[in-house]
PDB file of N, CA and C in Angstrom:
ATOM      1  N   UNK A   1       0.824  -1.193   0.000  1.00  0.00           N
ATOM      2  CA  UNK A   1       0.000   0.000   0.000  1.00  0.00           C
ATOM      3  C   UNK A   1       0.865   1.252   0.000  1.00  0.00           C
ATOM      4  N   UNK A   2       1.760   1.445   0.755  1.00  0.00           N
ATOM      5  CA  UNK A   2       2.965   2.277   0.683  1.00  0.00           C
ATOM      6  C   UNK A   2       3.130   2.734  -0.749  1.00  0.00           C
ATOM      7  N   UNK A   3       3.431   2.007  -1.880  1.00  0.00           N
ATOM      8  CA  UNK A   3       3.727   2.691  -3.174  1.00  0.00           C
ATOM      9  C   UNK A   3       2.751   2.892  -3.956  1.00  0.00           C
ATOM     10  N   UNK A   4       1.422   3.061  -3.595  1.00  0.00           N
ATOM     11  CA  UNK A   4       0.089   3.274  -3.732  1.00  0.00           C
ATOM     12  C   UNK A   4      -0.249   4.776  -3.408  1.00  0.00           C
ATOM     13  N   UNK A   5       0.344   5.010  -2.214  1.00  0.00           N
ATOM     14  CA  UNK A   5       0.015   6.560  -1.658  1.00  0.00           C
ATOM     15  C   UNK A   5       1.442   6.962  -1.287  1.00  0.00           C
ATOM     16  N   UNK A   6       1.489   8.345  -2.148  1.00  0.00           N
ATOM     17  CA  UNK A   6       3.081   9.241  -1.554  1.00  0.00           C
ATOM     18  C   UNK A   6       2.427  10.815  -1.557  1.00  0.00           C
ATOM     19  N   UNK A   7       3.746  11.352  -1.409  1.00  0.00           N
ATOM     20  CA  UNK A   7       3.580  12.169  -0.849  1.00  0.00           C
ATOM     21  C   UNK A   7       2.660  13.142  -0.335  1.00  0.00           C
ATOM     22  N   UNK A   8       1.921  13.044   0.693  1.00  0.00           N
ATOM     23  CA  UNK A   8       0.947  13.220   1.490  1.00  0.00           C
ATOM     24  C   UNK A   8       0.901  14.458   2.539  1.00  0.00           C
ATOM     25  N   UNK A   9       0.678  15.233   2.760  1.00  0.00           N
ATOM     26  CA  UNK A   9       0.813  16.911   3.466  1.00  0.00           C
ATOM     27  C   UNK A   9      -0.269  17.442   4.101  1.00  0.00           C
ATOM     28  N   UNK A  10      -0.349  18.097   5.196  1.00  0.00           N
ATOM     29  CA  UNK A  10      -1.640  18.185   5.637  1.00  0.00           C
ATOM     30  C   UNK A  10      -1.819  19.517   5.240  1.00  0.00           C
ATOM     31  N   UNK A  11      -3.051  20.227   5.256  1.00  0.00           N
ATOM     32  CA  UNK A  11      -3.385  21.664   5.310  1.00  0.00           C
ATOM     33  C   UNK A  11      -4.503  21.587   5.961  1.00  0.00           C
ATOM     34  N   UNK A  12      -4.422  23.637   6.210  1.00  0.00           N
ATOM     35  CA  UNK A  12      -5.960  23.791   6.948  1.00  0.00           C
ATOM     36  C   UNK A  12      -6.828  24.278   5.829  1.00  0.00           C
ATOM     37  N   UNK A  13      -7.974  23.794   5.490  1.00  0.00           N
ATOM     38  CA  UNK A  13      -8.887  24.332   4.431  1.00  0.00           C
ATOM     39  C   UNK A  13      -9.826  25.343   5.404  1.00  0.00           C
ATOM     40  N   UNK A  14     -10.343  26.236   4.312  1.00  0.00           N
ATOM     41  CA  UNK A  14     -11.244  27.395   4.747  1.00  0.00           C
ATOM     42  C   UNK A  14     -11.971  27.718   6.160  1.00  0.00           C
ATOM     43  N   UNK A  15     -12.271  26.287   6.385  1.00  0.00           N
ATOM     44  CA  UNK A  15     -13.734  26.201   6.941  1.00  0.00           C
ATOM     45  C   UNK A  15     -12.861  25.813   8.499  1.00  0.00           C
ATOM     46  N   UNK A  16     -11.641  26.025   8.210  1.00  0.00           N
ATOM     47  CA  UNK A  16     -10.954  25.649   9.687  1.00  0.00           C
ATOM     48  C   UNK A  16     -10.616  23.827   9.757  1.00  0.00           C
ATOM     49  N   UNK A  17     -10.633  23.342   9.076  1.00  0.00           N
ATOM     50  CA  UNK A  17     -10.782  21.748   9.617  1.00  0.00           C
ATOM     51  C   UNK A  17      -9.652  21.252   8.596  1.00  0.00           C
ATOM     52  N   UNK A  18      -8.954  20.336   9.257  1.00  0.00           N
ATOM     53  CA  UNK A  18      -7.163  19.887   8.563  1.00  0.00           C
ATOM     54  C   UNK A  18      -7.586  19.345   7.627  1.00  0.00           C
ATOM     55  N   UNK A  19      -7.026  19.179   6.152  1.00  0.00           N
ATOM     56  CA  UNK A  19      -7.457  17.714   5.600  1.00  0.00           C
ATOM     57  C   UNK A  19      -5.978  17.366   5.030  1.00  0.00           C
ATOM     58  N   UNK A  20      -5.457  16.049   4.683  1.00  0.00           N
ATOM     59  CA  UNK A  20      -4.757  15.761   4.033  1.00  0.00           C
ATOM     60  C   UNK A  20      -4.463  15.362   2.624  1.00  0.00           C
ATOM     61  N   UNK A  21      -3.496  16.119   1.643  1.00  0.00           N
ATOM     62  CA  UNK A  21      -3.709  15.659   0.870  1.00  0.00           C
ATOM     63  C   UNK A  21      -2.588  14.995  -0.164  1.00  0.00           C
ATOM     64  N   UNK A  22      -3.107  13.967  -0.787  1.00  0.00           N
ATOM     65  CA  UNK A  22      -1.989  12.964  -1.142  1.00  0.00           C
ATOM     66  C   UNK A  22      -2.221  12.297  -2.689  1.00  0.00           C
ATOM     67  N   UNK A  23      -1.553  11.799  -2.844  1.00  0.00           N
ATOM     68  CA  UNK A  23      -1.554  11.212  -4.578  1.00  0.00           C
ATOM     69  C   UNK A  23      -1.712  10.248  -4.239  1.00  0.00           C
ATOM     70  N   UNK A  24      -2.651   9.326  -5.067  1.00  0.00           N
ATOM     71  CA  UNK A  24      -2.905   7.789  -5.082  1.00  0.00           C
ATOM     72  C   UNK A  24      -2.467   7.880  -6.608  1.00  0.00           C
ATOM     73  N   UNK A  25      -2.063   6.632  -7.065  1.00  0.00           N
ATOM     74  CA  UNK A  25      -1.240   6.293  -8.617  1.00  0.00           C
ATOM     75  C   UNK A  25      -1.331   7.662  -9.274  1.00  0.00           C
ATOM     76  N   UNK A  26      -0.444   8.729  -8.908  1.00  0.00           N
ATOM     77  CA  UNK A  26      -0.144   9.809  -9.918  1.00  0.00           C
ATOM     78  C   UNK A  26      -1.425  10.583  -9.748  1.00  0.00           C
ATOM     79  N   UNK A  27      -2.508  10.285  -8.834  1.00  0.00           N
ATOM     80  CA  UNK A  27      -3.322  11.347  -8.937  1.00  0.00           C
ATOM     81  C   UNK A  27      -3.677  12.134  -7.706  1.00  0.00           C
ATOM     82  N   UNK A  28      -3.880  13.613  -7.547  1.00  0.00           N
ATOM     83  CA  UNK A  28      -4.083  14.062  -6.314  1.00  0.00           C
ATOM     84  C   UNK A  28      -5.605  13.981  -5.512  1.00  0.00           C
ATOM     85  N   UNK A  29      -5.628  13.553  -4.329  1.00  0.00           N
ATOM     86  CA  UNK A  29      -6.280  13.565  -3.889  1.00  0.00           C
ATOM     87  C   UNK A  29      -6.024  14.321  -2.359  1.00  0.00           C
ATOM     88  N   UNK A  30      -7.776  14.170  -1.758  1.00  0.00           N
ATOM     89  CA  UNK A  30      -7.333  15.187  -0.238  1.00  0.00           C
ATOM     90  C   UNK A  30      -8.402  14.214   0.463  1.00  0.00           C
ATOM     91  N   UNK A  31      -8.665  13.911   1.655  1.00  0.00           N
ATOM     92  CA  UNK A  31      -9.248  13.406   3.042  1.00  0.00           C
ATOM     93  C   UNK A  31      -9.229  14.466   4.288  1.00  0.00           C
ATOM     94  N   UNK A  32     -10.928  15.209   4.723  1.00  0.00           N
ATOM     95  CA  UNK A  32     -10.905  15.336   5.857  1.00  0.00           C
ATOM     96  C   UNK A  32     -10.060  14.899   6.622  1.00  0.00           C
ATOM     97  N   UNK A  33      -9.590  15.160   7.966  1.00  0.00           N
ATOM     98  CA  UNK A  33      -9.407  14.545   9.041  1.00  0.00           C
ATOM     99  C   UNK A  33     -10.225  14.612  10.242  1.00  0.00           C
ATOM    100  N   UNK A  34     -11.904  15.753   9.425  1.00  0.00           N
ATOM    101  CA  UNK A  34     -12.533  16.046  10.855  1.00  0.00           C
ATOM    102  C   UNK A  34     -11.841  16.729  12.262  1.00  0.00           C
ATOM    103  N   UNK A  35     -10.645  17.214  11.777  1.00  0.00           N
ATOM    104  CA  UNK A  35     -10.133  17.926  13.224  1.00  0.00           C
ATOM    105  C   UNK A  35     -10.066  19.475  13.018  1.00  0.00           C
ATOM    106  N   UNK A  36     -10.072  19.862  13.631  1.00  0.00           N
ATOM    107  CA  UNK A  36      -9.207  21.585  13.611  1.00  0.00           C
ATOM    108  C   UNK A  36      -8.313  22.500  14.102  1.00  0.00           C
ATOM    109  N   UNK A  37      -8.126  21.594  15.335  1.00  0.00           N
ATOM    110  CA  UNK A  37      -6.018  21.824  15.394  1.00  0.00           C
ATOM    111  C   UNK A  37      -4.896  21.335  15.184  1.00  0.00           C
ATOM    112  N   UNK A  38      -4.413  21.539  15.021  1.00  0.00           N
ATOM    113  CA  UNK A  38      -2.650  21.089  13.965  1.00  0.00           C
ATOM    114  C   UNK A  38      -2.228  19.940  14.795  1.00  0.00           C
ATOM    115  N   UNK A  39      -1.987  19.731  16.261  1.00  0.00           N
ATOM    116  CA  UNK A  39      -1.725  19.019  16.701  1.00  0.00           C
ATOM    117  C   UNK A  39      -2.716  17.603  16.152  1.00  0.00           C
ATOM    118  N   UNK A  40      -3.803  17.403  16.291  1.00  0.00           N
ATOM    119  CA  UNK A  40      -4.654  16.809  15.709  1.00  0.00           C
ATOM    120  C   UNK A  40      -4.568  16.411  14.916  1.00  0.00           C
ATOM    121  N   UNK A  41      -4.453  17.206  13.829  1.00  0.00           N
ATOM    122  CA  UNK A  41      -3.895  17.048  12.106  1.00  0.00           C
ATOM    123  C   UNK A  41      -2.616  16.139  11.650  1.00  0.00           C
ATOM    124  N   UNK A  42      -1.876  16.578  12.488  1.00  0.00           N
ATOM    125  CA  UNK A  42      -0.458  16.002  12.691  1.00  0.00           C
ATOM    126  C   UNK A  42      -0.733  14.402  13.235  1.00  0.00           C
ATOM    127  N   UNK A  43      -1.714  14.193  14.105  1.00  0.00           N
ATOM    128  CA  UNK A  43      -1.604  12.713  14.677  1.00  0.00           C
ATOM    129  C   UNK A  43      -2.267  12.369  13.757  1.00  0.00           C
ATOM    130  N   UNK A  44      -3.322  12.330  12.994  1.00  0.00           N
ATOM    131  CA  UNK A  44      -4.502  12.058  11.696  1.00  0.00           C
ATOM    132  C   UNK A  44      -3.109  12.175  10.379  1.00  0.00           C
ATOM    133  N   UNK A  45      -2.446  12.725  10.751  1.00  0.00           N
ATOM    134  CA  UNK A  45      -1.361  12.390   9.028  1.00  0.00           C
ATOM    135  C   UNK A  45      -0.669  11.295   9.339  1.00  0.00           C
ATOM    136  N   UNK A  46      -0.116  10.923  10.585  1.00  0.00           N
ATOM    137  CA  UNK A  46       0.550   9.591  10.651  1.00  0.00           C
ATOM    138  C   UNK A  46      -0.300   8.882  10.586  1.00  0.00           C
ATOM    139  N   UNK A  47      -1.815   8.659  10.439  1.00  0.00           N
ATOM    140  CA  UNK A  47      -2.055   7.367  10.678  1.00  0.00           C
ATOM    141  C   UNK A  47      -3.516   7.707   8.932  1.00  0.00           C
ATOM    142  N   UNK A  48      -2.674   7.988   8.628  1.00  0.00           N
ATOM    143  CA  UNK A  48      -3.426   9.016   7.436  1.00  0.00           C
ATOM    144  C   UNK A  48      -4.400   7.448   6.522  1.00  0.00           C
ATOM    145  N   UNK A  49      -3.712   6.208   6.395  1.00  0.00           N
ATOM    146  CA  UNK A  49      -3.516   5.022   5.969  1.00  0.00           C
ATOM    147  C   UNK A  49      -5.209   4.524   6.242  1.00  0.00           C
ATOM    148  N   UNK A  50      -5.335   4.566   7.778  1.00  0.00           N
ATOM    149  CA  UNK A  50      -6.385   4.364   8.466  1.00  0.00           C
ATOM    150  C   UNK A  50      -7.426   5.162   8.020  1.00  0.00           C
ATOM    151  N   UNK A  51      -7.453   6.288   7.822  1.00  0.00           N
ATOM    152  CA  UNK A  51      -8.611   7.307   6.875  1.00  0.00           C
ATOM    153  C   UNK A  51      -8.902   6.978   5.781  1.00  0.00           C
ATOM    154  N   UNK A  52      -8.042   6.308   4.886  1.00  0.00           N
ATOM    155  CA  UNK A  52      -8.351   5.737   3.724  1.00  0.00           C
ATOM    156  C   UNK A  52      -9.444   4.828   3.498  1.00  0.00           C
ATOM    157  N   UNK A  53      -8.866   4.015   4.624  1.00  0.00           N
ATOM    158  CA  UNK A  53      -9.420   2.636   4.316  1.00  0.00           C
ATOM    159  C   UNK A  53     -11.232   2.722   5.333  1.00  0.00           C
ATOM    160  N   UNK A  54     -10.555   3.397   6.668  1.00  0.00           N
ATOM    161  CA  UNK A  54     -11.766   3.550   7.442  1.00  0.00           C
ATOM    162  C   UNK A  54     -12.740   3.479   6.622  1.00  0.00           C
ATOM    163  N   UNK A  55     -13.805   3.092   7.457  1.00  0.00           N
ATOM    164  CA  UNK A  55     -15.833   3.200   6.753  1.00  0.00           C
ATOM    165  C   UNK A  55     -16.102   4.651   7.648  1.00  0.00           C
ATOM    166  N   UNK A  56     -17.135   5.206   6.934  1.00  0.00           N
ATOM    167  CA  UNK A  56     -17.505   6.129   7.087  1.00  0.00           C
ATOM    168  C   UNK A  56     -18.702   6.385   7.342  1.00  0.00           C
ATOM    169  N   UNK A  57     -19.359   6.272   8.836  1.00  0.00           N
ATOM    170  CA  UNK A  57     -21.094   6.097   8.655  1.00  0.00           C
ATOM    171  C   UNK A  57     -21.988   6.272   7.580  1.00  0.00           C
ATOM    172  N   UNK A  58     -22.572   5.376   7.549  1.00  0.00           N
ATOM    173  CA  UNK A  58     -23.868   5.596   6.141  1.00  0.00           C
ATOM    174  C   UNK A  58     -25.739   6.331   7.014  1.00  0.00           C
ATOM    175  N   UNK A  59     -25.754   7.315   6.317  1.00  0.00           N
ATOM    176  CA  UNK A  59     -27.040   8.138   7.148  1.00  0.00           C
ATOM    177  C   UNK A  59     -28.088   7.911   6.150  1.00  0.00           C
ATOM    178  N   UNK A  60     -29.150   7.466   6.871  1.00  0.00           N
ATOM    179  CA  UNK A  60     -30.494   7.637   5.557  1.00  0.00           C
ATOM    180  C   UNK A  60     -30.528   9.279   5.816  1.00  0.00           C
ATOM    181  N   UNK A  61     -31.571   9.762   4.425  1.00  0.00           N
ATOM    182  CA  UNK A  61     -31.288  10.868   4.010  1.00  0.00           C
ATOM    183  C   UNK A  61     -31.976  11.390   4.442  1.00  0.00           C
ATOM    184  N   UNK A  62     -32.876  11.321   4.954  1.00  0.00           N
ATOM    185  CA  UNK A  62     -33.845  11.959   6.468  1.00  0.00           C
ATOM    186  C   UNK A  62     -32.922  12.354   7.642  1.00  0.00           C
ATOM    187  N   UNK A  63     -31.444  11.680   7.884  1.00  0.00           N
ATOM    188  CA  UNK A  63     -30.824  12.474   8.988  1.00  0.00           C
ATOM    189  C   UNK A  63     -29.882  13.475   8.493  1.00  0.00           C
ATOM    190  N   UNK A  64     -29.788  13.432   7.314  1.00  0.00           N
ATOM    191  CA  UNK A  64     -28.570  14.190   6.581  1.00  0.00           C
ATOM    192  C   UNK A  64     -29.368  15.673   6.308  1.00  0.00           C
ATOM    193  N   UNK A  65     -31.365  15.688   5.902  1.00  0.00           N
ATOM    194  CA  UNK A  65     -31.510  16.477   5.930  1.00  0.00           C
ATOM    195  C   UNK A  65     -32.165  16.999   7.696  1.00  0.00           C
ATOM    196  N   UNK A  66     -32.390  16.572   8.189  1.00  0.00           N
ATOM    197  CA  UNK A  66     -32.724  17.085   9.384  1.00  0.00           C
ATOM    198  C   UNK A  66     -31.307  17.866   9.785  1.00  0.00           C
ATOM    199  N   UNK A  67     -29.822  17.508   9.805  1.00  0.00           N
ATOM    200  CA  UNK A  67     -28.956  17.981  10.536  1.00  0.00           C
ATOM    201  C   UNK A  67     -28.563  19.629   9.341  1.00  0.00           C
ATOM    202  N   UNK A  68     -29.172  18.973   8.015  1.00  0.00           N
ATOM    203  CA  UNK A  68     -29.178  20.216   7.104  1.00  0.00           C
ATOM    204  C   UNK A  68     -29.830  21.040   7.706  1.00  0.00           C
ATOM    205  N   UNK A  69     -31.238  21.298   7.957  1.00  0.00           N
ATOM    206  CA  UNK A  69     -31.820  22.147   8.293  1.00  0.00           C
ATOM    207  C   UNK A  69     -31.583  22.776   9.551  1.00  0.00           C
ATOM    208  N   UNK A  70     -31.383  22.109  10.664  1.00  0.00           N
ATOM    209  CA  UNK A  70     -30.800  21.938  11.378  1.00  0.00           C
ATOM    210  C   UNK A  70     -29.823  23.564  11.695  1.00  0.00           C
ATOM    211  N   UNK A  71     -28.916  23.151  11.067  1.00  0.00           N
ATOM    212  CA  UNK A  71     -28.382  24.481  10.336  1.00  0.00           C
ATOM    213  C   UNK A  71     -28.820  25.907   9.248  1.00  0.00           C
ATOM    214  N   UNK A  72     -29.517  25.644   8.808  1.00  0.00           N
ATOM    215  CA  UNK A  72     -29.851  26.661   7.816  1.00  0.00           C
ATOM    216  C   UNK A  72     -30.664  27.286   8.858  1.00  0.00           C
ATOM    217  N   UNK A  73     -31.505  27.280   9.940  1.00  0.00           N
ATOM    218  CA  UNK A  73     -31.567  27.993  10.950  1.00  0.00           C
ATOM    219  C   UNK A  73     -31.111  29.189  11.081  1.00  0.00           C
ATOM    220  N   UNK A  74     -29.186  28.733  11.813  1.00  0.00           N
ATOM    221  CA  UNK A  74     -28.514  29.877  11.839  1.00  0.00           C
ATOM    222  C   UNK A  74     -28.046  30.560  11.010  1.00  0.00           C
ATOM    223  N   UNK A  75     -27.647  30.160   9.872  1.00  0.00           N
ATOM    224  CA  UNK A  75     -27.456  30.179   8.558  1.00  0.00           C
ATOM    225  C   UNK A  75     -28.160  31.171   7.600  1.00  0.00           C
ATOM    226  N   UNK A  76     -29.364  31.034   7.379  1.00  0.00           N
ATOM    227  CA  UNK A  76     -30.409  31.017   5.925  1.00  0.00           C
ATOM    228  C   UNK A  76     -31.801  32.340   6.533  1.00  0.00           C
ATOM    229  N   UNK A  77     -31.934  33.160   5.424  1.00  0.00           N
ATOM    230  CA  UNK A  77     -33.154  33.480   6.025  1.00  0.00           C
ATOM    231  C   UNK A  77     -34.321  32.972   5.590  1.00  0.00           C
ATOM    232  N   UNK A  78     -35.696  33.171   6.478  1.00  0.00           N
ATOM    233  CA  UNK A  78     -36.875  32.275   7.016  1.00  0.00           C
ATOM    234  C   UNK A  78     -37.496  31.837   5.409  1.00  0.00           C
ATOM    235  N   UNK A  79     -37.292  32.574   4.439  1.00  0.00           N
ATOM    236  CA  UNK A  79     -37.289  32.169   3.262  1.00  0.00           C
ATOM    237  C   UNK A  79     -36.774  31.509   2.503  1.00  0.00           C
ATOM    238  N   UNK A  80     -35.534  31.270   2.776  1.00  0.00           N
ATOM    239  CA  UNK A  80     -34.488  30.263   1.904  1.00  0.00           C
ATOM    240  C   UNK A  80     -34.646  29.132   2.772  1.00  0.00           C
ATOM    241  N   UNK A  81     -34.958  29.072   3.925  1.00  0.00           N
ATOM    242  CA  UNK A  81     -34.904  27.856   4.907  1.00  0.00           C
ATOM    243  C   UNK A  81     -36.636  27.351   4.579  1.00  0.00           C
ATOM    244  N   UNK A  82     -37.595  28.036   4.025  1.00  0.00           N
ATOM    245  CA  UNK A  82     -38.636  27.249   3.742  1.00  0.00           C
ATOM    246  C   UNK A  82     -38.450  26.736   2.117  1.00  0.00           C
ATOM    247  N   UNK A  83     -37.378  27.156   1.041  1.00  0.00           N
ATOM    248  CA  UNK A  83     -37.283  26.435   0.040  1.00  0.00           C
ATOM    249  C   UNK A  83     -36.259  25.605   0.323  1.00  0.00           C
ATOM    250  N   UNK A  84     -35.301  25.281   0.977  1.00  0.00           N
ATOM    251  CA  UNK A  84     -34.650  24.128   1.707  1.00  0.00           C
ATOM    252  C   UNK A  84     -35.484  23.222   1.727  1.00  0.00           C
ATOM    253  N   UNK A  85     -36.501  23.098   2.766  1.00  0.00           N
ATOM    254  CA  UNK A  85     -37.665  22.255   3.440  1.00  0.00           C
ATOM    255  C   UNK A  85     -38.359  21.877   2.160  1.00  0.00           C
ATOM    256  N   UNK A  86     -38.855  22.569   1.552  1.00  0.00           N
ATOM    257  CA  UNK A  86     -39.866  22.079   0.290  1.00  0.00           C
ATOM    258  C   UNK A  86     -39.203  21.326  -0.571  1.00  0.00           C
ATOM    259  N   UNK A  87     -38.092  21.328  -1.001  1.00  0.00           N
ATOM    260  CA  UNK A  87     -37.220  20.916  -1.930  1.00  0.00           C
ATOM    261  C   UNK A  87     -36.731  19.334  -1.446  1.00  0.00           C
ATOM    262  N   UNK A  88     -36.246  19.469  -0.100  1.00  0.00           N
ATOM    263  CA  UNK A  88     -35.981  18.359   0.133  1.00  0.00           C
ATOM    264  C   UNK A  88     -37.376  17.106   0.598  1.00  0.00           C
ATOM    265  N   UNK A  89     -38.356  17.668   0.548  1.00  0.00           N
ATOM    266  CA  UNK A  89     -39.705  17.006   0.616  1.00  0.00           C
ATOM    267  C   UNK A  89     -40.027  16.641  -0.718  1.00  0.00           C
ATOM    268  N   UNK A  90     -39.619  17.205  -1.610  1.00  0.00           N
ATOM    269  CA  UNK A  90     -40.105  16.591  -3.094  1.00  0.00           C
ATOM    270  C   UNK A  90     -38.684  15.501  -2.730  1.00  0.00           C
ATOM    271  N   UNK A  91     -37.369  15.918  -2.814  1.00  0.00           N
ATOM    272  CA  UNK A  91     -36.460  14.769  -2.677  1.00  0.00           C
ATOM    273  C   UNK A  91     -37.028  13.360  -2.241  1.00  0.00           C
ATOM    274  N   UNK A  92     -37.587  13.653  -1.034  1.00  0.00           N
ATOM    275  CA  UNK A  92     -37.667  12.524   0.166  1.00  0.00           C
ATOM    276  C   UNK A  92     -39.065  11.779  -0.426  1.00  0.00           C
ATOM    277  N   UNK A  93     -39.709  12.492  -1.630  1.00  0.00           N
ATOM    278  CA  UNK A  93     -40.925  11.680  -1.643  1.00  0.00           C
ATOM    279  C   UNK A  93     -40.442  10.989  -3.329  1.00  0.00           C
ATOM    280  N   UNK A  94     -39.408  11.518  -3.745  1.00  0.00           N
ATOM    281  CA  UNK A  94     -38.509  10.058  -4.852  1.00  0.00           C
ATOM    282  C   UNK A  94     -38.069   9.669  -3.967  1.00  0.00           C
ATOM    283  N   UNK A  95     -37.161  10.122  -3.566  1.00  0.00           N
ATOM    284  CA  UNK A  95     -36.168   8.720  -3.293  1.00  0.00           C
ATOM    285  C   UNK A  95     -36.456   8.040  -1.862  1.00  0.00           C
ATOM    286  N   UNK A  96     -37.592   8.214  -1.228  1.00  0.00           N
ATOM    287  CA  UNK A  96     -37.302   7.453   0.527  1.00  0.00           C
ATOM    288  C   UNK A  96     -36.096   7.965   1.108  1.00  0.00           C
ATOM    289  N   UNK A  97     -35.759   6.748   2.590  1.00  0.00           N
ATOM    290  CA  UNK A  97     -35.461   7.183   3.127  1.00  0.00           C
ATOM    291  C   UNK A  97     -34.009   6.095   2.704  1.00  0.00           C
ATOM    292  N   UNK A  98     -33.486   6.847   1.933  1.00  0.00           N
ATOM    293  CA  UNK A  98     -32.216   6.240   1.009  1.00  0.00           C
ATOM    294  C   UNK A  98     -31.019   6.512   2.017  1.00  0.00           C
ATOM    295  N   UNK A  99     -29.884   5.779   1.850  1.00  0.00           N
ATOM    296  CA  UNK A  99     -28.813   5.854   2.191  1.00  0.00           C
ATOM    297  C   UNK A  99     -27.789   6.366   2.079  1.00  0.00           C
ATOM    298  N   UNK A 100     -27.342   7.485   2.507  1.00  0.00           N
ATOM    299  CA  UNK A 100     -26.244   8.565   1.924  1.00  0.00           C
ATOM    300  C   UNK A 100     -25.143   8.126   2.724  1.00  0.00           C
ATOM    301  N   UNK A 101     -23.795   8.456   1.730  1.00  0.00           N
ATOM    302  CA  UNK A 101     -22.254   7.916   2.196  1.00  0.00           C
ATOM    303  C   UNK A 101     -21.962   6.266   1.509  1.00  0.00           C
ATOM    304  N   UNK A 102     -20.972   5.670   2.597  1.00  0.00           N
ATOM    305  CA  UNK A 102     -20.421   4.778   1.535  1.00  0.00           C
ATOM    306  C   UNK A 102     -21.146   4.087   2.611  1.00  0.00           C
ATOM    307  N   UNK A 103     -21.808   2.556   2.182  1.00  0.00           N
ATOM    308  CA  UNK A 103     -22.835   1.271   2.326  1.00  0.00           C
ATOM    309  C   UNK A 103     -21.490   0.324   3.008  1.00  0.00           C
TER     310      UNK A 103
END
């Protein structure tokens, strides 16, 4: 796996939270680490291997939008947060209560 993934570097992206990012066969890629201090970042790059491979909870899409809205609260005004809601109600009435992330 080693000559699979090289050179690998952490940064802080925008939003404050580390991610790492690294080349798999010649191509670049980046991984959250879910943290937001360096120290953090730094222990999440040594074990950077483990992020790869880790599973990543799978949410039906009823919790993905509840924690959406959730937010658009503080976020959104009372108007954009009722076309949020409507939008994702036409969503939820195709697709159920489907499975978002990796299965």
């Amino acid at each position: 796996m080693a000559a699979e993934y090289s050179r690998s570097s952490l940064f802080k992206r925008s939003n404050g939270v580390y991610a790492i990012l690294y080349y798999h066969h010649g191509h670049r890629h980046w991984r959250s680490t879910d943290v937001s201090t360096k120290p953090e970042g730094l222990e999440a790059l040594t074990h950077f291997k483990d992020l790869l491979t880790g599973d990543r909870p799978s949410l039906l899409l009823t919790e993905v939008i509840a924690r959406f809205l959730s937010y658009t609260e503080t976020a959104y005004a009372p108007a954009t947060q009722d076309l949020y809601r409507r939008t994702f109600s036409r969503l939820q009435a195709i697709t159920g209560r489907s499975a978002c992330g990796a299965a």
